[in-house]
Protein backbone atom coordinates (compact mmCIF):
# COMPACT_ATOMS: atom_id res chain seq x y z
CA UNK A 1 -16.22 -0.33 12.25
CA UNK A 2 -13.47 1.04 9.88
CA UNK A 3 -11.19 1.40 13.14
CA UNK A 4 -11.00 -2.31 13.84
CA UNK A 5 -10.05 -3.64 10.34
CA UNK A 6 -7.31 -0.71 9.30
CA UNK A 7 -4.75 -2.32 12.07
CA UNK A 8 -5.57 -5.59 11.23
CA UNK A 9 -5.10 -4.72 6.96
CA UNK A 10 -2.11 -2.87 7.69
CA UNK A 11 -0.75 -6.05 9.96
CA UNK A 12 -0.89 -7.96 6.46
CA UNK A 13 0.86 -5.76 4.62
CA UNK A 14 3.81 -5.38 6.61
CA UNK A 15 3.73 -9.33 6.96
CA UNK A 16 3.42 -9.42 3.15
CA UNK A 17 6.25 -7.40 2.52
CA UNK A 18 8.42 -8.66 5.01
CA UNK A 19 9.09 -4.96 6.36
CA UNK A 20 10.81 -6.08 9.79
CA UNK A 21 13.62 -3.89 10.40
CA UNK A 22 12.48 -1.24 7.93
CA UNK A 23 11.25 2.54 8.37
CA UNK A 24 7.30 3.58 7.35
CA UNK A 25 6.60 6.65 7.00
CA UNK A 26 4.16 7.90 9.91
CA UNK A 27 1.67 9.89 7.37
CA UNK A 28 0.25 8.33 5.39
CA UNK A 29 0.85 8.45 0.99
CA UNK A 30 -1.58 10.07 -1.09
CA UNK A 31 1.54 10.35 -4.07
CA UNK A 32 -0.88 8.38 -6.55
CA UNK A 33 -4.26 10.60 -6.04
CA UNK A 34 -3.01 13.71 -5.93
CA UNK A 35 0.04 13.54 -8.17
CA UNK A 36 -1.17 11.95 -11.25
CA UNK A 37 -4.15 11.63 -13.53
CA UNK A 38 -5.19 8.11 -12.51
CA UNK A 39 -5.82 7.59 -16.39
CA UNK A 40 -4.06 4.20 -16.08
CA UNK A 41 -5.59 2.88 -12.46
CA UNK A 42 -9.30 3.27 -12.76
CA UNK A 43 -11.25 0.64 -11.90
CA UNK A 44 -12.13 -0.90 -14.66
CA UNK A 45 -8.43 -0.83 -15.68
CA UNK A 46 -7.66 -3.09 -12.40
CA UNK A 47 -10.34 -5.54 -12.80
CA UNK A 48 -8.50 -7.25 -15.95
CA UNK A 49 -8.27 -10.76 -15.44
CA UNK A 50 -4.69 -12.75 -15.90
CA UNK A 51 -3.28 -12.18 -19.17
CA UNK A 52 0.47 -12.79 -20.60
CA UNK A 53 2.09 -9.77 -22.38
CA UNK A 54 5.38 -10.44 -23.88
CA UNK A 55 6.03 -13.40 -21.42
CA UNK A 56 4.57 -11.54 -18.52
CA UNK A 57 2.27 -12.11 -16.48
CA UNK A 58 -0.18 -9.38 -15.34
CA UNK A 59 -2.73 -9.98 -12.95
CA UNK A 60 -5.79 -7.55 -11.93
CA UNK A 61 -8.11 -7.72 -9.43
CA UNK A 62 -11.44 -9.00 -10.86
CA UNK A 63 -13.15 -9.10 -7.97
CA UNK A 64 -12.82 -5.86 -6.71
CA UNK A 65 -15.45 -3.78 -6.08
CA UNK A 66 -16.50 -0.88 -7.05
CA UNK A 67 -17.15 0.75 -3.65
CA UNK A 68 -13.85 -0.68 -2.37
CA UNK A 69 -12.19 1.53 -5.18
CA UNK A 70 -13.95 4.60 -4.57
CA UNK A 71 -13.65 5.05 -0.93
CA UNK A 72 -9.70 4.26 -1.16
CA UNK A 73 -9.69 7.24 -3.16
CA UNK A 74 -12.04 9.59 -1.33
CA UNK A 75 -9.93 8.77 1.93
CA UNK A 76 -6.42 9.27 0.47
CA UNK A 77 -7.33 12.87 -1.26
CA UNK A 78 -5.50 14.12 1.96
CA UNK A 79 -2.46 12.83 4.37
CA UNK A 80 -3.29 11.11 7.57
CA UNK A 81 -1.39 10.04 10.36
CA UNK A 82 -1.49 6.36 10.26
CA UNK A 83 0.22 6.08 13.98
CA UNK A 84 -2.95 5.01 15.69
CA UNK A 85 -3.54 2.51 13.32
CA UNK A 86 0.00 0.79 13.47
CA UNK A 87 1.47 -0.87 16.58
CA UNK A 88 3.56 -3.14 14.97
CA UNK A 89 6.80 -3.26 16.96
CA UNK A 90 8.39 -5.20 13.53
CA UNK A 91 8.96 -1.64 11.77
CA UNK A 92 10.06 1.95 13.14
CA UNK A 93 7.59 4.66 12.22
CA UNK A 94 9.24 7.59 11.17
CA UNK A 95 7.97 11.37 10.77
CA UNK A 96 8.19 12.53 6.96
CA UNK A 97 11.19 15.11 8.14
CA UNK A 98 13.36 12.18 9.52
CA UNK A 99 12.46 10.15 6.18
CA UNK A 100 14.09 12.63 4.24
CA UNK A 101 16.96 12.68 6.51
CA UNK A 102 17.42 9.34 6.38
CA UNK A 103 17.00 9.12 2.59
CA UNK A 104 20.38 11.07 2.39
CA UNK A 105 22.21 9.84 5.15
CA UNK A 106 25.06 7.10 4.34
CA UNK A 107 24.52 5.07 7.14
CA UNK A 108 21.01 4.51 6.15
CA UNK A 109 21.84 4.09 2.25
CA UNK A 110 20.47 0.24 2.38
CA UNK A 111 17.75 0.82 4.60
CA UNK A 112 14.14 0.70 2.66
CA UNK A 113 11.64 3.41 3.96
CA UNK A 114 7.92 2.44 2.96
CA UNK A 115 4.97 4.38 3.30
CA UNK A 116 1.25 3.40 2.64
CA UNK A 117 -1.89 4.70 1.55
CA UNK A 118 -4.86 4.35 3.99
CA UNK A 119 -6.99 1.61 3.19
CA UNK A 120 -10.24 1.39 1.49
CA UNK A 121 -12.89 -1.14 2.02
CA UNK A 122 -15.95 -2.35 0.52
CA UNK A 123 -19.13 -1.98 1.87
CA UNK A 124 -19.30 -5.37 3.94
CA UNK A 125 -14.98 -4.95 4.78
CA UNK A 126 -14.69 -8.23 3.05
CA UNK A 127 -11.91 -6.60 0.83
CA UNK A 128 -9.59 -3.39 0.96
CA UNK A 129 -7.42 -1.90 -1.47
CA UNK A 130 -4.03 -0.37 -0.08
CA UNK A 131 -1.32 1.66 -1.90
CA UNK A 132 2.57 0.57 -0.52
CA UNK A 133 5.55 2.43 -1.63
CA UNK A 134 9.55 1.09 -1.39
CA UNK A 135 12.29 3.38 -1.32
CA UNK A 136 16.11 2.77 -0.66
CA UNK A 137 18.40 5.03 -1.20
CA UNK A 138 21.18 3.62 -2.60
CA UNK A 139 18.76 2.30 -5.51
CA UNK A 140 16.77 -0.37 -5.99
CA UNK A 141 14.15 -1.74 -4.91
CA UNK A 142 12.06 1.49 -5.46
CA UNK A 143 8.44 0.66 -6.63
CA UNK A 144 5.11 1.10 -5.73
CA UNK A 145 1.84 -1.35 -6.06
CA UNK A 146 -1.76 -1.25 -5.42
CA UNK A 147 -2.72 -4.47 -2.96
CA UNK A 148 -5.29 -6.13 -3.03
CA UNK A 149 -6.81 -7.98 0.26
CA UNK A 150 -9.59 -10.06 1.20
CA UNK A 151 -10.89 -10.91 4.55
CA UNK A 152 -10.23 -14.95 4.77
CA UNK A 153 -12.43 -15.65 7.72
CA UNK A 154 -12.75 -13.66 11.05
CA UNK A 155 -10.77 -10.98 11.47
CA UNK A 156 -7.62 -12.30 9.24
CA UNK A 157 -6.96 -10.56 6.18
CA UNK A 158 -4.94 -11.75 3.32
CA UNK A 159 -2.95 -10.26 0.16
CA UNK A 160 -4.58 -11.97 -2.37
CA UNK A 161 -2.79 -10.12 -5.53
CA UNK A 162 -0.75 -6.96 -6.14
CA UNK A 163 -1.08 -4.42 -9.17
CA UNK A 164 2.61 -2.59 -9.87
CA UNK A 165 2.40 0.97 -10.07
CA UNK A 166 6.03 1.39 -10.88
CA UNK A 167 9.27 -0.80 -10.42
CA UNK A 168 12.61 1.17 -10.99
């Protein structure tokens, strides 16, 4: 059942972020798990409803479930090739050797290269939580968020809010 909704998740994403024209990175990112101590982006750390710090405004994702959490992070302990997941002919997938080429290449310095987590869903697919990363090489935007998506009837899934990981 997961094989039907990752395409259609992934679909949203790249219409979210208005990625058409840009590279994504055929493997997919599993940066945040394996790299850091998710001290910060636990669960209950995402669930915080909308509050205003210093004039901003952060948002959290209250209604995410528990399950949803935990099986984004048990599938993104290791890479996976999200190829057969992704026919979108609106963005070039790209091995992880060519997106290091074209990180350094000057013809490519205002391109953005994106990759993504794998999904995870809850226990019904009604939501997923997704990992998306920018990168452009001659500077910003660079950042990386946690989405979050719900299912808004059918098969069509929707960003419904996004948690920044970093924004450089």
């Amino acid at each position: 059942m997961r094989s039907q909704h990752e395409p259609q998740v992934f679909s949203a994403v790249i219409k979210y972020s208005q990625m058409e024209g840009e590279f994504l990175a055929e493997m997919s990112n599993n940066y945040l798990i394996t790299q850091t101590s998710l001290n910060d982006i636990t669960w209950e750390n995402l669930q915080i409803p909308e509050t205003l710090i210093h004039g901003m405004r952060i948002r959290g994702f209250p209604r995410l479930q528990k399950q949803t959490y935990d099986n984004w992070l048990s599938l993104n302990h290791q890479p996976s090739l999200l190829t057969p997941s992704i026919a979108n002919p609106q963005v070039t997938m790209i091995s992880l050797e060519k997106f290091d080429k074209l990180a350094n290449k000057s013809g490519y310095q205002w391109s953005i290269l994106y990759t993504f987590s794998r999904p995870g869903f809850s226990e019904d697919f009604s939501q997923a939580l997704i990992q998306i990363t920018a990168y452009c090489p001659a500077g910003p935007p660079q950042y990386g968020s946690l989405l979050y998506l719900a299912r808004t009837g059918g098969e069509l899934w929707e960003v419904k809010s996004s948690y920044g990981l970093y924004n450089q």
